[in-house]
N, C-alpha and C. Protein backbone atom coordinates (compact mmCIF):
# COMPACT_ATOMS: atom_id res chain seq x y z
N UNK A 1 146.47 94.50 97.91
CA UNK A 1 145.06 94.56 97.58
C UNK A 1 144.35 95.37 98.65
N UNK A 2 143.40 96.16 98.48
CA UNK A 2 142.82 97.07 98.92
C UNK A 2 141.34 96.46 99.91
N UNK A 3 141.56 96.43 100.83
CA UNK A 3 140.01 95.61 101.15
C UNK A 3 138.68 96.57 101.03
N UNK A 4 137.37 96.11 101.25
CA UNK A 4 136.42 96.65 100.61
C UNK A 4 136.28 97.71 102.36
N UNK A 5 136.61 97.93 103.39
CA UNK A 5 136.60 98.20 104.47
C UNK A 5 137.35 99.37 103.82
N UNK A 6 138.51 99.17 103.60
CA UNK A 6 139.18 100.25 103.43
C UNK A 6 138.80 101.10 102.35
N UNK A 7 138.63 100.75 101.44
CA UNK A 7 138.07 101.46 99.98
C UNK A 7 136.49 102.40 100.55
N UNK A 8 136.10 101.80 101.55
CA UNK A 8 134.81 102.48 102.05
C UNK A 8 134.96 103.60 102.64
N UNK A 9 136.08 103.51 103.90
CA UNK A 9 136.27 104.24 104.71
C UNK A 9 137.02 105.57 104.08
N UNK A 10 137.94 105.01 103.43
CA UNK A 10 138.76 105.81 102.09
C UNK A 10 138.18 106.67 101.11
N UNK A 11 136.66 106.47 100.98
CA UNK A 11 135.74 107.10 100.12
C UNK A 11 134.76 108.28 101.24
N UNK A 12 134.93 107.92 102.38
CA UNK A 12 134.27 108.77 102.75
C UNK A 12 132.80 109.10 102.59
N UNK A 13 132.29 110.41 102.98
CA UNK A 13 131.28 110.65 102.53
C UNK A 13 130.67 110.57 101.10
N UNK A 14 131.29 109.99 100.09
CA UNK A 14 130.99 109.61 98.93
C UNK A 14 130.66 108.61 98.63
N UNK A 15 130.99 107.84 99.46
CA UNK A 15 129.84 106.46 99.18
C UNK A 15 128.22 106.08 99.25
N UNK A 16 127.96 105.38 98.26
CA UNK A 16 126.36 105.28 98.19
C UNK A 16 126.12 104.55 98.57
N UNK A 17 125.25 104.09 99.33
CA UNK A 17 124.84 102.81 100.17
C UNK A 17 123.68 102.16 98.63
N UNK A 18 123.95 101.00 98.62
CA UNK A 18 123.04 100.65 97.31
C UNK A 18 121.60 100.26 98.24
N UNK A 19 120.25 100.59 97.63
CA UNK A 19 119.18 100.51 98.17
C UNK A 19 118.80 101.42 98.95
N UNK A 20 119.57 102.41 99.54
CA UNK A 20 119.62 103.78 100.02
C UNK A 20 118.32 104.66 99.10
N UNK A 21 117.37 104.63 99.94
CA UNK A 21 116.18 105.90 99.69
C UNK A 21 116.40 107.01 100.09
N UNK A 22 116.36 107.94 98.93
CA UNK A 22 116.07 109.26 99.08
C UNK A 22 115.46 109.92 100.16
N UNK A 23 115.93 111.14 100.55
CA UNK A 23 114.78 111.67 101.62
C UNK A 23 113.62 112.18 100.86
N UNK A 24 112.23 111.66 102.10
CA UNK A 24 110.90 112.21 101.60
C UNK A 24 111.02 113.49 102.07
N UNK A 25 109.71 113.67 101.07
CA UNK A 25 108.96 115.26 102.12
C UNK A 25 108.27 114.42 102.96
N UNK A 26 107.83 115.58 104.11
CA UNK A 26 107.58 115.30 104.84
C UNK A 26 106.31 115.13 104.80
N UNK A 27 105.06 114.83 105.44
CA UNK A 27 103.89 114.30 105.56
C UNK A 27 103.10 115.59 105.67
N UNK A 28 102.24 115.72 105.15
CA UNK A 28 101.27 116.82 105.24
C UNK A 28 100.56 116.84 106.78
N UNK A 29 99.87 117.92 107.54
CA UNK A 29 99.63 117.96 108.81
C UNK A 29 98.74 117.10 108.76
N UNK A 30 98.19 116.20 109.86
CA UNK A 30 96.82 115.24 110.18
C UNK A 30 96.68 115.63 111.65
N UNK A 31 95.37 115.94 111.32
CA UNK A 31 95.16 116.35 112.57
C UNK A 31 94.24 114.73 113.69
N UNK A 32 94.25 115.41 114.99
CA UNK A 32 93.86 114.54 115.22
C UNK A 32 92.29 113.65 115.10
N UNK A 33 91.48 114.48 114.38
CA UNK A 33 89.95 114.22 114.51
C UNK A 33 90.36 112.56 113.02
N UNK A 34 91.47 113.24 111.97
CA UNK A 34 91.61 112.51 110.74
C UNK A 34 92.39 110.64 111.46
N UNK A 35 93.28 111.37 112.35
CA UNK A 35 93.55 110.29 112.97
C UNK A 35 92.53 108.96 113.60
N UNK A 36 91.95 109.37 114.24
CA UNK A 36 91.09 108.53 115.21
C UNK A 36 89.64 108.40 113.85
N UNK A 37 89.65 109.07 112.85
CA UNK A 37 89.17 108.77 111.63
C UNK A 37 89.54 107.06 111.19
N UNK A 38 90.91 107.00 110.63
CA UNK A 38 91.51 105.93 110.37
C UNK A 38 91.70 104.95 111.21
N UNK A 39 92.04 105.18 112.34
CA UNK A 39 92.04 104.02 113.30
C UNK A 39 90.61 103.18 113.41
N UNK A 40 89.24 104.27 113.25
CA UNK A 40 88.23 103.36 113.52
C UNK A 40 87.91 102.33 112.48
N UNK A 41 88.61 102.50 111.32
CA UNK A 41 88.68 101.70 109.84
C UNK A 41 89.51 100.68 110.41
N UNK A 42 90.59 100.52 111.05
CA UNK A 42 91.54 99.66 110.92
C UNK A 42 90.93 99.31 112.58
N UNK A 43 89.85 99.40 113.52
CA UNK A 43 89.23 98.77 114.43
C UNK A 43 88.34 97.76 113.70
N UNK A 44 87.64 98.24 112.95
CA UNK A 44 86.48 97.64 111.52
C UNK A 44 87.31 96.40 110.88
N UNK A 45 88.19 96.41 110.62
CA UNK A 45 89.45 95.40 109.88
C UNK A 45 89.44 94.16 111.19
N UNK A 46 89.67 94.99 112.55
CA UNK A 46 90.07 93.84 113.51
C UNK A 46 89.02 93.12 113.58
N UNK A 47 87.60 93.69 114.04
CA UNK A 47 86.12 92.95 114.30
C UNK A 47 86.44 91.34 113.37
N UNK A 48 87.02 91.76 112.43
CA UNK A 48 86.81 90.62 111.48
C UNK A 48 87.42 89.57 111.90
N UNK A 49 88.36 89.44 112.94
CA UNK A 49 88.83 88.17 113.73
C UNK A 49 89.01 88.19 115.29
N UNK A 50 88.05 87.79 115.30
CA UNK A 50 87.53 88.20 117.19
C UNK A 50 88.91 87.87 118.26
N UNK A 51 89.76 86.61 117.57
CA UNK A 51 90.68 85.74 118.63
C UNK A 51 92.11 86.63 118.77
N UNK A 52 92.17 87.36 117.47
CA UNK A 52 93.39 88.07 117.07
C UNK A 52 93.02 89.74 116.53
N UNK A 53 92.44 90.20 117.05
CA UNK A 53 91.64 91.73 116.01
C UNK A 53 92.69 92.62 115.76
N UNK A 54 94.15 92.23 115.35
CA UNK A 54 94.94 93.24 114.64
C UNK A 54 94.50 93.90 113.39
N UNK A 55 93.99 94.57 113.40
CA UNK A 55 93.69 94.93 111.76
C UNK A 55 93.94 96.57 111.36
N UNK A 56 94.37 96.63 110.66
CA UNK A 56 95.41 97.92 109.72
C UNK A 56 94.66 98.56 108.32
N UNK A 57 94.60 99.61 108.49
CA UNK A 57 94.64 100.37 107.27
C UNK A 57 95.81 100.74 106.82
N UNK A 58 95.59 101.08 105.29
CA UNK A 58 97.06 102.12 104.81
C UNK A 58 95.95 103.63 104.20
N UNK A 59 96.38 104.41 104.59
CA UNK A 59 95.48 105.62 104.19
C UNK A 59 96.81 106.82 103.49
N UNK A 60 96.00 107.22 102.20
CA UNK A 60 96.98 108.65 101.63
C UNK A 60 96.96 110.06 102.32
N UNK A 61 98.13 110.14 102.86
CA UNK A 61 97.77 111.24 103.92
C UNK A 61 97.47 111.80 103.65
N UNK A 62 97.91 112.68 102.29
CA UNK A 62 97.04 114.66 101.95
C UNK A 62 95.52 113.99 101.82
N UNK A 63 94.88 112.95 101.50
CA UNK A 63 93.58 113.07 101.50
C UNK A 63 92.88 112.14 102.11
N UNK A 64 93.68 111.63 103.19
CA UNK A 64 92.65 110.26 103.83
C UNK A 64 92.08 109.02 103.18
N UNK A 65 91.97 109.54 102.43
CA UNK A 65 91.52 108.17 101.60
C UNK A 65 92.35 106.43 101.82
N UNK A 66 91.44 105.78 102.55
CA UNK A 66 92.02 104.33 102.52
C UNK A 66 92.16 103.36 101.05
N UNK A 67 93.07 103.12 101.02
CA UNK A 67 93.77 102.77 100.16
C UNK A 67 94.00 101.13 100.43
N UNK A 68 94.10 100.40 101.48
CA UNK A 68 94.33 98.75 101.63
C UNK A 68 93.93 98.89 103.07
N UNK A 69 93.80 97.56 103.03
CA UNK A 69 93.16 97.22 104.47
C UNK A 69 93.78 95.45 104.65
N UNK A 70 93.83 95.06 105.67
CA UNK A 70 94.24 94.13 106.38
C UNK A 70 93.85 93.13 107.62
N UNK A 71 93.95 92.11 108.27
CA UNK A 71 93.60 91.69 109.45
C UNK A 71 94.58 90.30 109.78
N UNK A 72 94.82 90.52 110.85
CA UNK A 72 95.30 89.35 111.32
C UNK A 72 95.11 87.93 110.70
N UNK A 73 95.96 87.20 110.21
CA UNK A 73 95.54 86.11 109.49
C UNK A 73 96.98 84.89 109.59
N UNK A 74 97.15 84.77 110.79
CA UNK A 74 98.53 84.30 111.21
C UNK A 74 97.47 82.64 111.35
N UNK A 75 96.37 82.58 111.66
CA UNK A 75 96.45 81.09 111.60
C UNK A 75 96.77 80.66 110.30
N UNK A 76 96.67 81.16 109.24
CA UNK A 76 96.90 80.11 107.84
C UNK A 76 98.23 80.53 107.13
N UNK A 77 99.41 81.66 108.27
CA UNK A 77 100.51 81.82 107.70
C UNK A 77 100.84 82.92 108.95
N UNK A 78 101.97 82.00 109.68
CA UNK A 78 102.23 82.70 110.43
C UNK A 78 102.90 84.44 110.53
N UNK A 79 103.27 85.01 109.17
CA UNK A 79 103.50 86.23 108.88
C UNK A 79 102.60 87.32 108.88
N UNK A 80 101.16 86.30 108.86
CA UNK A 80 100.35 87.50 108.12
C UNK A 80 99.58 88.20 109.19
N UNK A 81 100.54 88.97 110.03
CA UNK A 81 99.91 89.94 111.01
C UNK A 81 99.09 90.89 109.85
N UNK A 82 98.25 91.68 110.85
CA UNK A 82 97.41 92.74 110.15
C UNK A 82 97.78 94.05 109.49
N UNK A 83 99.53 94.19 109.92
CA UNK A 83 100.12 95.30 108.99
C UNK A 83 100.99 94.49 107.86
N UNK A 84 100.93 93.16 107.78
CA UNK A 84 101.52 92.56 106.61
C UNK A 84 100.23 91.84 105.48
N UNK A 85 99.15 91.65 106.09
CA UNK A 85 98.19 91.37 105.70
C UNK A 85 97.93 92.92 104.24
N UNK A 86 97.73 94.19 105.03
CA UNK A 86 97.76 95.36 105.02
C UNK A 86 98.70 95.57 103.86
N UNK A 87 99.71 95.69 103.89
CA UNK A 87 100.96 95.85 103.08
C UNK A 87 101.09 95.08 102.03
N UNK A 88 100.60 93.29 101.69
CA UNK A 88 100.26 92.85 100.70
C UNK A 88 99.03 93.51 99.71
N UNK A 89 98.03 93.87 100.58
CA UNK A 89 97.07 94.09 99.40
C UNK A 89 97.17 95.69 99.15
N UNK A 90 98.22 96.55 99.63
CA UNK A 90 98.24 97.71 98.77
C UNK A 90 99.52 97.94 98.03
N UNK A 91 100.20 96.68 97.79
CA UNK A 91 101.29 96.13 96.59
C UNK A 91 100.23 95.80 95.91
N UNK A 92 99.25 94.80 96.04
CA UNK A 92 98.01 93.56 94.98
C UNK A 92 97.60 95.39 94.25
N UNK A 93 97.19 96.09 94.99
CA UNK A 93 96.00 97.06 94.39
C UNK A 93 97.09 98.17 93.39
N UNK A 94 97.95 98.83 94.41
CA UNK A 94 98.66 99.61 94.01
C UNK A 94 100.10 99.38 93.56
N UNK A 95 100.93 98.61 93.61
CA UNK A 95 102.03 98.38 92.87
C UNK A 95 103.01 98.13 94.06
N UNK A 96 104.43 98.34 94.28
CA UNK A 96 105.33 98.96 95.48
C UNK A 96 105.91 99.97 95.10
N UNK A 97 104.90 100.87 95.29
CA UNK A 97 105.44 102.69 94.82
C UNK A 97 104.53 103.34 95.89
N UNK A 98 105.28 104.75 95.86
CA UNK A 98 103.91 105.86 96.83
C UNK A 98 104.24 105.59 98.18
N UNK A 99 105.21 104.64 99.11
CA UNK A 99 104.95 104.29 100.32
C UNK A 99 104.97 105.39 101.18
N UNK A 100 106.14 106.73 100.80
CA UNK A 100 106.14 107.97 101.66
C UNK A 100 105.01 108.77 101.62
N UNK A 101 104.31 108.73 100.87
CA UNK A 101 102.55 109.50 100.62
C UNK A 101 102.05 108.67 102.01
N UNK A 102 101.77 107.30 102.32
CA UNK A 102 100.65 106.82 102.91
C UNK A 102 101.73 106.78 104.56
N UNK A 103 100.02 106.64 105.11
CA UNK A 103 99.96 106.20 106.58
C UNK A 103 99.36 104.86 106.93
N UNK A 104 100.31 103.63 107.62
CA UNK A 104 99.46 102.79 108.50
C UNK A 104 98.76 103.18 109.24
N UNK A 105 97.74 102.53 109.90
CA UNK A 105 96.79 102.83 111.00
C UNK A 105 96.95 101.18 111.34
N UNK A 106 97.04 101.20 112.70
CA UNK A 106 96.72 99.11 112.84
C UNK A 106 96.40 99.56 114.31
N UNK A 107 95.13 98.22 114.86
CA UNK A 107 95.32 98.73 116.22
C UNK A 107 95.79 98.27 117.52
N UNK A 108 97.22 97.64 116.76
CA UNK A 108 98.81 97.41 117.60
C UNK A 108 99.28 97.90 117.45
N UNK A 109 100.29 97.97 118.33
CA UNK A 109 101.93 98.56 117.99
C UNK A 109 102.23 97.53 116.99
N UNK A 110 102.98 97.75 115.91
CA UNK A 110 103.63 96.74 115.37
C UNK A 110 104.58 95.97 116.15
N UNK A 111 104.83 95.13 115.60
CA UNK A 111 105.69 93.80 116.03
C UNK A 111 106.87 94.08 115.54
N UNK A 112 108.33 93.75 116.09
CA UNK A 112 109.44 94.00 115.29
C UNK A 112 109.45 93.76 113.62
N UNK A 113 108.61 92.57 113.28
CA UNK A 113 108.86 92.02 111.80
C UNK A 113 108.37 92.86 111.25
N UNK A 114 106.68 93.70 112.07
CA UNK A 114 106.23 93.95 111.10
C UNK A 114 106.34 95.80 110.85
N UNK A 115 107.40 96.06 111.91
CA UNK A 115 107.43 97.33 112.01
C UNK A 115 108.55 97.48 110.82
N UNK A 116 110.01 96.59 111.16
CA UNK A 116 111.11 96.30 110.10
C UNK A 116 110.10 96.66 108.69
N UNK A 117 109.38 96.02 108.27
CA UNK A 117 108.87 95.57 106.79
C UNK A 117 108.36 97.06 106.73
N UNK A 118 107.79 97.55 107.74
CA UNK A 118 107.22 99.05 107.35
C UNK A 118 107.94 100.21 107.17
N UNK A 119 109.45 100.07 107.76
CA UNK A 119 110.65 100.75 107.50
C UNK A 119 111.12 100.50 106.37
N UNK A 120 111.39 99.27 105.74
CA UNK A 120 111.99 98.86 104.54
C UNK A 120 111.13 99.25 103.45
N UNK A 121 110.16 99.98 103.54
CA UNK A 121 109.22 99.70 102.57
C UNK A 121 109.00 101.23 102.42
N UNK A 122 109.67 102.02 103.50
CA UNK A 122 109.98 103.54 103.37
C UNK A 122 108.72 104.17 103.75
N UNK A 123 107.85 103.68 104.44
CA UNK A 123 106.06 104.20 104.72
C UNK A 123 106.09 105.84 105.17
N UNK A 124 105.10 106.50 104.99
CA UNK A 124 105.35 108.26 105.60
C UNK A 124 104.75 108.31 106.88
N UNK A 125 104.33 107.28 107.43
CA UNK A 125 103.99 107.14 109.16
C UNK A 125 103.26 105.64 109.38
N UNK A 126 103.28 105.73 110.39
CA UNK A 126 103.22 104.48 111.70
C UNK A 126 101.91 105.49 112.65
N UNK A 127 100.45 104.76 112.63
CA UNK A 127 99.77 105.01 114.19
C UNK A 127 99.34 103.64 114.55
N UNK A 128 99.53 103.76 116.01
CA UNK A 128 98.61 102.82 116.31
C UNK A 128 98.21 103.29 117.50
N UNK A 129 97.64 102.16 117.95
CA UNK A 129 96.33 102.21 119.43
C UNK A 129 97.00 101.72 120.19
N UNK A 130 96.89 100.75 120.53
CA UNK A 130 97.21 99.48 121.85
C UNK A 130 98.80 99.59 121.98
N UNK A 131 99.30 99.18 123.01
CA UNK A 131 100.96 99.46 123.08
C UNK A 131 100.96 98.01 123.13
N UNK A 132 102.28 97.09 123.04
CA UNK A 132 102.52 96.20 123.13
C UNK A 132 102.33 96.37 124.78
N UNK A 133 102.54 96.58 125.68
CA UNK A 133 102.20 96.10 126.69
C UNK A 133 101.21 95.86 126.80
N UNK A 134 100.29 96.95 126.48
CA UNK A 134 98.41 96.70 126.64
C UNK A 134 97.65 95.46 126.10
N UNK A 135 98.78 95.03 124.96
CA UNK A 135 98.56 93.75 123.99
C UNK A 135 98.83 92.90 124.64
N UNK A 136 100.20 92.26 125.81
CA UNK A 136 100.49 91.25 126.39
C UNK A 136 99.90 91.73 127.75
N UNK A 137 99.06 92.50 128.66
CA UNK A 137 98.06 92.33 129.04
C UNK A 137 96.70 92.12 128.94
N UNK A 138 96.72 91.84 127.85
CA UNK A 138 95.57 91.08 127.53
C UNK A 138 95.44 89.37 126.70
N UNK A 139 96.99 89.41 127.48
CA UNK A 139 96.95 87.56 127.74
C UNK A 139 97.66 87.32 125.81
N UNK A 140 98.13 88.25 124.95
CA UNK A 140 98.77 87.78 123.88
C UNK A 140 100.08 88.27 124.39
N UNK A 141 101.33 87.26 123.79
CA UNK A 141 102.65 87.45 123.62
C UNK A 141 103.36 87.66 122.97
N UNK A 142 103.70 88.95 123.18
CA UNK A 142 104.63 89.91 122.30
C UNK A 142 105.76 89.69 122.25
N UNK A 143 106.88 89.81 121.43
CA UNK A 143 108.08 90.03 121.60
C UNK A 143 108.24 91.50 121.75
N UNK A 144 109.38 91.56 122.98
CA UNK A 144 109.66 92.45 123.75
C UNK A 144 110.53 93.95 123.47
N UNK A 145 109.97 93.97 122.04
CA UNK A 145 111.04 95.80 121.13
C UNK A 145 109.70 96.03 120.62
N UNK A 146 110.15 97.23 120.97
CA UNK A 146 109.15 98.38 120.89
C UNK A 146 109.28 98.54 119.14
N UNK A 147 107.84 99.54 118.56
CA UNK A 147 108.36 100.13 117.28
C UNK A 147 108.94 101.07 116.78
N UNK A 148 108.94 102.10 118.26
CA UNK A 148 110.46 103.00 118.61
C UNK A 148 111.52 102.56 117.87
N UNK A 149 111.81 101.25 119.08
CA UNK A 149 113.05 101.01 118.80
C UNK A 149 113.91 100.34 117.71
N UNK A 150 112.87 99.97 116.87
CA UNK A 150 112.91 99.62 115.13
C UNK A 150 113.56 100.65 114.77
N UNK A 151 112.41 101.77 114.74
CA UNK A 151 112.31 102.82 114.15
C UNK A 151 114.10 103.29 114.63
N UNK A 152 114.73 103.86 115.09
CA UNK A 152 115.44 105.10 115.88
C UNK A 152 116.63 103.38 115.67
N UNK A 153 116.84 102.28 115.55
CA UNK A 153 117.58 101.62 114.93
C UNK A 153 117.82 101.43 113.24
N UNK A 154 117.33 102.39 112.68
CA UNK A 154 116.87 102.76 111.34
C UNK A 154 117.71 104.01 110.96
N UNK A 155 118.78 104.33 111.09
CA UNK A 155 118.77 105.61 110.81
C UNK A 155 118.79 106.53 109.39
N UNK A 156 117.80 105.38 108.80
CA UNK A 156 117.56 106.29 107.05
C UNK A 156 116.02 106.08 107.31
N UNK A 157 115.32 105.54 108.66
CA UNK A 157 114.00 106.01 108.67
C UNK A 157 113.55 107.21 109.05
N UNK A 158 113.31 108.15 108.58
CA UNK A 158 112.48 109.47 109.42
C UNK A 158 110.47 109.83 109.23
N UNK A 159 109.96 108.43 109.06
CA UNK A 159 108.59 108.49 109.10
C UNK A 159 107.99 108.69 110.26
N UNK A 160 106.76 109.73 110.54
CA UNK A 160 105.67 109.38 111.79
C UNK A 160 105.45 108.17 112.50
N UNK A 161 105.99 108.16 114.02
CA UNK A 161 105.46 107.34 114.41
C UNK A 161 104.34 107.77 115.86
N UNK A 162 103.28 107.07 116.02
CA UNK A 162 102.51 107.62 117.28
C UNK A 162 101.18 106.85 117.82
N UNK A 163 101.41 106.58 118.92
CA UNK A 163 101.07 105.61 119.63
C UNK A 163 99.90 106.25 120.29
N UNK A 164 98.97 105.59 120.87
CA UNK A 164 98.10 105.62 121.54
C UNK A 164 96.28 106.28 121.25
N UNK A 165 96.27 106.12 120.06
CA UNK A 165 95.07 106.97 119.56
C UNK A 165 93.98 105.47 119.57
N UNK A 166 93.25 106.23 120.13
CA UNK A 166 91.97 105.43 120.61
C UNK A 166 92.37 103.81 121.27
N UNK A 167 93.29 104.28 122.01
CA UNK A 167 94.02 103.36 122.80
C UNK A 167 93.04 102.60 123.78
N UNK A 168 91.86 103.06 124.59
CA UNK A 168 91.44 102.62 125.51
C UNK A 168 90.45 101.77 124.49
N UNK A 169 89.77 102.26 123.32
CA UNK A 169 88.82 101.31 122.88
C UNK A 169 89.42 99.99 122.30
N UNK A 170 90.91 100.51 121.62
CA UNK A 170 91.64 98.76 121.20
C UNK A 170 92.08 98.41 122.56
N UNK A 171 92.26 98.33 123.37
CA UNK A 171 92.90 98.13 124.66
C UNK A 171 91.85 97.01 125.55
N UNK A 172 90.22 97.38 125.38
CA UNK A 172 89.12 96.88 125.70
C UNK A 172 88.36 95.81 124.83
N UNK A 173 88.96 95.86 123.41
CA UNK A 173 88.60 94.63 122.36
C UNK A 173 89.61 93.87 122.63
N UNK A 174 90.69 94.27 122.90
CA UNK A 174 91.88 93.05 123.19
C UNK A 174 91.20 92.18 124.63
N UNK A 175 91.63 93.27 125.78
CA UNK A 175 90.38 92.62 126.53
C UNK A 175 89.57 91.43 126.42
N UNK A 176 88.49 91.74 125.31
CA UNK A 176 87.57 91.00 125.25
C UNK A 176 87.25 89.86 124.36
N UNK A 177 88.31 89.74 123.84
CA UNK A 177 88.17 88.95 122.39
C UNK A 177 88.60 88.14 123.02
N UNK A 178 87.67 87.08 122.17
CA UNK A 178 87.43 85.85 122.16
C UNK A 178 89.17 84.52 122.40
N UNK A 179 88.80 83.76 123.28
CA UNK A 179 89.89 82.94 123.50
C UNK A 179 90.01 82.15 122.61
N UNK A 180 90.88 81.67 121.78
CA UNK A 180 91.13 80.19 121.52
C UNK A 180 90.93 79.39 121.97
């Protein structure tokens, strides 16, 4: 009998990985004025929970247009960071189609879970503001992987990822927001 190891290896480059996505095109240019555009939407999202202000847009890149929005909402379910918050209501609005068209905006780095879910879900970029360090200096606790290192542990992800846009203003609401 043939084991499934061998029948794989034996097939070579002809095997299909089942759930295996197609390659996208690639993302239309965004410049940076469109960038720091979206981020201030997904700053607007955070205001809305002073203790936790993760909050995320999903925007269609060729035209900016925000498309779902999100916020931190982990007290009434611990999943529901602001890019899963985010990611539910543009399944609720829009279906689970289109993910290589759009861009997150959140103004964290994602979290491993919630960077994973944004890989699996095939997204056409990743921005954020605040780095996880800037986040666990300001007294919240991160787990310690980057969304790099999601990402580049992915190797059927090739979406935008890019850090630091309007970094000092989420960097200064983290700062300042309100304690528990």
């Amino acid at each position: 009998m043939i084991s499934k190891r061998r029948l794989i290896v034996g097939a070579g480059a002809l095997v299909c990985v089942a759930g295996a996505r197609p390659a996208r095109a690639a993302l239309p240019p965004i410049s940076l004025a469109r960038h720091e555009q979206a981020m201030r939407q997904a700053i607007e999202e955070a205001r809305r929970n002073p203790v936790y202000p993760f909050g995320a847009v999903i925007v269609r890149a060729g035209s900016g247009q925000v498309i779902a929005r999100g916020v931190n909402n982990s007290r009434d379910n611990p999943i529901l960071h602001g890019e899963i918050a985010c990611m539910n209501d543009y399944v609720r609005l829009n279906g689970n189609r289109d993910w290589g068209q759009m861009v997150l905006y959140t103004t964290g780095e994602p979290c491993s879970m919630c960077m994973s879910a944004l890989v699996w879900a095939g997204i056409g970029g990743v921005v954020f503001a605040s780095s996880i360090d800037g986040i666990r200096r300001a007294g919240i606790e991160q787990i310690n992987i980057t969304a790099r290192a999601v990402a580049e542990a992915s190797p059927f992800y090739s979406g935008l990822l890019l850090g630091g846009v309007l970094a000092a203003e989420t960097d200064r609401m983290f700062m300042e927001r309100q304690k528990s």
